[in-house]
N, C-alpha and C. Protein backbone atom coordinates (compact mmCIF):
# COMPACT_ATOMS: atom_id res chain seq x y z
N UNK A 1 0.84 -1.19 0.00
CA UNK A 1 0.00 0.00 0.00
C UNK A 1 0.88 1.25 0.00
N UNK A 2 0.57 2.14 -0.96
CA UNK A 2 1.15 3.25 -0.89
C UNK A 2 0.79 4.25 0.23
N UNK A 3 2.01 4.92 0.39
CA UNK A 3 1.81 5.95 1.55
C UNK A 3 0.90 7.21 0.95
N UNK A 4 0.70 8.25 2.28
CA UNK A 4 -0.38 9.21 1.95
C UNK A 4 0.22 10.04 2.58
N UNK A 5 0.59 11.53 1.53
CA UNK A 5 0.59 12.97 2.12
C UNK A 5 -0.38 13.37 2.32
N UNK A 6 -0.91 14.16 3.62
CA UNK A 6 -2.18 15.33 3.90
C UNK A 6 -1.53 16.49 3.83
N UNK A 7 -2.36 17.86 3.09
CA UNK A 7 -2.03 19.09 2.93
C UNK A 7 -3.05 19.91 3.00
N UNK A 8 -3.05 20.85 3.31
CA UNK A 8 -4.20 22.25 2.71
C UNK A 8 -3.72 23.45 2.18
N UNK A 9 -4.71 24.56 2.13
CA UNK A 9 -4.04 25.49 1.60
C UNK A 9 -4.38 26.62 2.81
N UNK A 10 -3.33 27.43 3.22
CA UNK A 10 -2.92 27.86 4.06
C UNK A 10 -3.74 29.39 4.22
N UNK A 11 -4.30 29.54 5.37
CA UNK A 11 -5.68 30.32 5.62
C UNK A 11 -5.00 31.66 4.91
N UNK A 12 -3.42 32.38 6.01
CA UNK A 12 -3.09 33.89 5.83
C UNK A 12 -1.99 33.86 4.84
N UNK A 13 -2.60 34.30 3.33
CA UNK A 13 -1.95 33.97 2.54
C UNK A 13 -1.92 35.57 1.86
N UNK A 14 -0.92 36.39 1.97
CA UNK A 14 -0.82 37.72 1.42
C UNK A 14 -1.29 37.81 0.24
N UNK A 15 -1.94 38.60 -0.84
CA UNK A 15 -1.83 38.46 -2.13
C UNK A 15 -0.90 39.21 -3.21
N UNK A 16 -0.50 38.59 -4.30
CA UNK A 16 0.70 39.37 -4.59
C UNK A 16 2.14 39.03 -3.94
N UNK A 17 1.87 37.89 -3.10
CA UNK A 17 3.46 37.56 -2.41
C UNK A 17 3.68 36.12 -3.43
N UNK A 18 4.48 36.35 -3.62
CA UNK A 18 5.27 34.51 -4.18
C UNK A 18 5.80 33.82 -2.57
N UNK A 19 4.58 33.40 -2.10
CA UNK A 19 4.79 32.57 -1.07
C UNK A 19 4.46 31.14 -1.40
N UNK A 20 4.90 30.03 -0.78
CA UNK A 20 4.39 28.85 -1.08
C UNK A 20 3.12 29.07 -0.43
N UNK A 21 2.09 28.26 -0.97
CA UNK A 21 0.65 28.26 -0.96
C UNK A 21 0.07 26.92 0.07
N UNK A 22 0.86 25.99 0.25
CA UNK A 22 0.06 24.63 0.84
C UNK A 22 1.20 24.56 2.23
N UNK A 23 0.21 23.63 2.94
CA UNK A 23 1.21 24.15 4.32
C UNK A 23 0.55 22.25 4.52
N UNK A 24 2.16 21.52 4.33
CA UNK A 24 2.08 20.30 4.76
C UNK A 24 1.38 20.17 6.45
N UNK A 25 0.55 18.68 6.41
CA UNK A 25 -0.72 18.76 7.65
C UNK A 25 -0.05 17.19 8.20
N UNK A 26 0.40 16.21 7.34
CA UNK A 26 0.61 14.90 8.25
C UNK A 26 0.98 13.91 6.59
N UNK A 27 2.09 12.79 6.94
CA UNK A 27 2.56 12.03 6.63
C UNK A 27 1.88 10.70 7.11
N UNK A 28 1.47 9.62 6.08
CA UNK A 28 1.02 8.21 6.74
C UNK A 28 1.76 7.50 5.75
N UNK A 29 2.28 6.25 6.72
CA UNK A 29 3.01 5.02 6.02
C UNK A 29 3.94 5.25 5.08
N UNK A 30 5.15 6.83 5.37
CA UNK A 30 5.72 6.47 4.14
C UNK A 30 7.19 7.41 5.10
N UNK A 31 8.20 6.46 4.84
CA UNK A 31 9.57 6.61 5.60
C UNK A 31 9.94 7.98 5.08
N UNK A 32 9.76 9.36 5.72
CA UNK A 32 10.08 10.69 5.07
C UNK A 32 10.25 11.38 5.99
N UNK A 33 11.31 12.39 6.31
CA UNK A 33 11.16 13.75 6.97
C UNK A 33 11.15 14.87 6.08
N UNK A 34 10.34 15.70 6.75
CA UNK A 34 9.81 17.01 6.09
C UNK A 34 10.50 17.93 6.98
N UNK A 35 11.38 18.86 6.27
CA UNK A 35 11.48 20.44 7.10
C UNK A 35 10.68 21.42 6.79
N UNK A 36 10.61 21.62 6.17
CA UNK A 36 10.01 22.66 5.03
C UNK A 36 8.34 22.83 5.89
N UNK A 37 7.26 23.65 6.22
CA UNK A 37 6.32 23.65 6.99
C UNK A 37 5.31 24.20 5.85
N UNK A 38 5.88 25.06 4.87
CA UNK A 38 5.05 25.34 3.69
C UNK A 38 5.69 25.09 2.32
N UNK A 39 4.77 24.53 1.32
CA UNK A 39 5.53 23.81 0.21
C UNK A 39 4.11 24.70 -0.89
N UNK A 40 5.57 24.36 -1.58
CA UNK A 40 4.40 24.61 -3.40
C UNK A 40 4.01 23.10 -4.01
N UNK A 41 2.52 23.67 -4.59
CA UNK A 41 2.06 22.22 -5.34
C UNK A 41 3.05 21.92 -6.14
N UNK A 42 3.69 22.39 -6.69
CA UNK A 42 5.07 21.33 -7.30
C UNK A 42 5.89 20.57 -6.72
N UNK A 43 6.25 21.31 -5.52
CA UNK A 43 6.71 20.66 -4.85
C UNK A 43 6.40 19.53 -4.30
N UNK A 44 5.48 19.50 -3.84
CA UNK A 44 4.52 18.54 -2.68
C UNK A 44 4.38 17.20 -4.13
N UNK A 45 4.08 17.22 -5.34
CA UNK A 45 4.25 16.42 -6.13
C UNK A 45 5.05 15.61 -6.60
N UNK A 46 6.09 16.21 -6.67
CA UNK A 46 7.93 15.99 -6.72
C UNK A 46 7.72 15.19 -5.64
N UNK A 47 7.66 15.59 -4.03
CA UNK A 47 7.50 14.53 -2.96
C UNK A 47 7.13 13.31 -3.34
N UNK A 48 5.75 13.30 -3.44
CA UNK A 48 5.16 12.22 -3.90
C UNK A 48 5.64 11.31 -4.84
N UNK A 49 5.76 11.91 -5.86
CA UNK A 49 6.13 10.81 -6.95
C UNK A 49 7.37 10.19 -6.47
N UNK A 50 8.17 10.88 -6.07
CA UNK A 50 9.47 10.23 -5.49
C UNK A 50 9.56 8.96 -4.62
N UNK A 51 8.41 9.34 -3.59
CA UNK A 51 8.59 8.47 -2.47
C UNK A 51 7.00 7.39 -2.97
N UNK A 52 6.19 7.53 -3.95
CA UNK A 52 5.10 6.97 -4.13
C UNK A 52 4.10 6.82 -3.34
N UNK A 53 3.85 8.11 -2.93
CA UNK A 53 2.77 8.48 -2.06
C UNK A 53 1.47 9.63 -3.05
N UNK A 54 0.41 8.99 -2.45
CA UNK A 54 -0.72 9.64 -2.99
C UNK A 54 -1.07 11.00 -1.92
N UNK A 55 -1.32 12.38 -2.76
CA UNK A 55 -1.50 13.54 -2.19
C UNK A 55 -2.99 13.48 -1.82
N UNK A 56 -3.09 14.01 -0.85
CA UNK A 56 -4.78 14.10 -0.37
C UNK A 56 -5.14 15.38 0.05
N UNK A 57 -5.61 16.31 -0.56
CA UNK A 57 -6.14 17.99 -0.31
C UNK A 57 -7.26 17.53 0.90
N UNK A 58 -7.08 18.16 2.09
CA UNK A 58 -7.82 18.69 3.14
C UNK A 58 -8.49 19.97 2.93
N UNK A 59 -10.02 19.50 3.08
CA UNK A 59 -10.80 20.70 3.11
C UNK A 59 -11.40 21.28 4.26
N UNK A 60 -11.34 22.87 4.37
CA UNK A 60 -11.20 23.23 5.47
C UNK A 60 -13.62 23.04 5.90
N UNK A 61 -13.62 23.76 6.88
CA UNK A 61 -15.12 23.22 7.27
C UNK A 61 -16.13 24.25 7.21
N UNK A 62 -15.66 25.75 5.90
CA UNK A 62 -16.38 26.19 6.12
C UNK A 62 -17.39 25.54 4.90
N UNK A 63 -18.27 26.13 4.52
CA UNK A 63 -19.05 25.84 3.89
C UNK A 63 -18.94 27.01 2.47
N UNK A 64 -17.80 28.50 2.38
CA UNK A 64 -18.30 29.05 1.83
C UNK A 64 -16.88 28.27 0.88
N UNK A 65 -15.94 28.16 1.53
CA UNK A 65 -14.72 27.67 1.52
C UNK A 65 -14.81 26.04 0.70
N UNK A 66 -15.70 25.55 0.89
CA UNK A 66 -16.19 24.32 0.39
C UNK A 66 -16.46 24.32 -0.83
N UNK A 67 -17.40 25.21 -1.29
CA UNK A 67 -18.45 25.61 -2.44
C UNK A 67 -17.68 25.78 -3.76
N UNK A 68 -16.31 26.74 -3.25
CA UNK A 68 -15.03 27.16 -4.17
C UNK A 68 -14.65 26.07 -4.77
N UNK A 69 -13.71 25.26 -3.55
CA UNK A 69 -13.20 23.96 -4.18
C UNK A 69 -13.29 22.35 -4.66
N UNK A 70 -15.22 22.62 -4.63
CA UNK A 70 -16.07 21.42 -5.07
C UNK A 70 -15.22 20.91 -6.31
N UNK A 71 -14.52 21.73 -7.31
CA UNK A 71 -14.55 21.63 -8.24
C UNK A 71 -12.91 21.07 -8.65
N UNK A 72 -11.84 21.41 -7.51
CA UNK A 72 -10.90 20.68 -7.67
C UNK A 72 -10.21 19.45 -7.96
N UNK A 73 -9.65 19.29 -8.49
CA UNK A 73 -9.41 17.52 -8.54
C UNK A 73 -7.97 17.61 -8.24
N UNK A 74 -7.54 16.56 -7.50
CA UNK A 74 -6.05 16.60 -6.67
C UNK A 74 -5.33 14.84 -7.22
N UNK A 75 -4.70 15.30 -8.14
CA UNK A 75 -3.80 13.97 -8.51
C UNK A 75 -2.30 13.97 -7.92
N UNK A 76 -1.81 12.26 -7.63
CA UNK A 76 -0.54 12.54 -7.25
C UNK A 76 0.19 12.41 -8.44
């Protein structure tokens, strides 16, 4: 069984900053240390494919916040 990254996208996010956007949340079943506390979706992919772990987007609980990203699709 392949391992599983959890991520979201990170509430205080300036606009107009080139900040990384996803703020790693938890590692399952897969031999890795992470320093890094905020990563870019490229990045976080690069992870994955490397170590053959499937990415899993965490959605946060609002509801307006929900509505936005019905429409996402998250491949590793």
């Amino acid at each position: 069984m392949a391992g599983k990254i959890f991520y979201r996208e990170r509430e205080k996010l300036e606009e107009g900053k080139k900040q990384p956007r996803f703020k790693l949340v938890a590692v399952a079943d897969v031999n890795l240390k992470i320093y890094g506390k905020h990563l870019r979706r490229s990045e976080l992919e690069q992870i994955s494919q490397s170590v053959g772990a499937e990415l899993v987007l965490l959605s946060h609980g609002d509801k307006k916040y929900k509505e936005e990203t019905d429409n996402v699709e998250v491949e590793a």
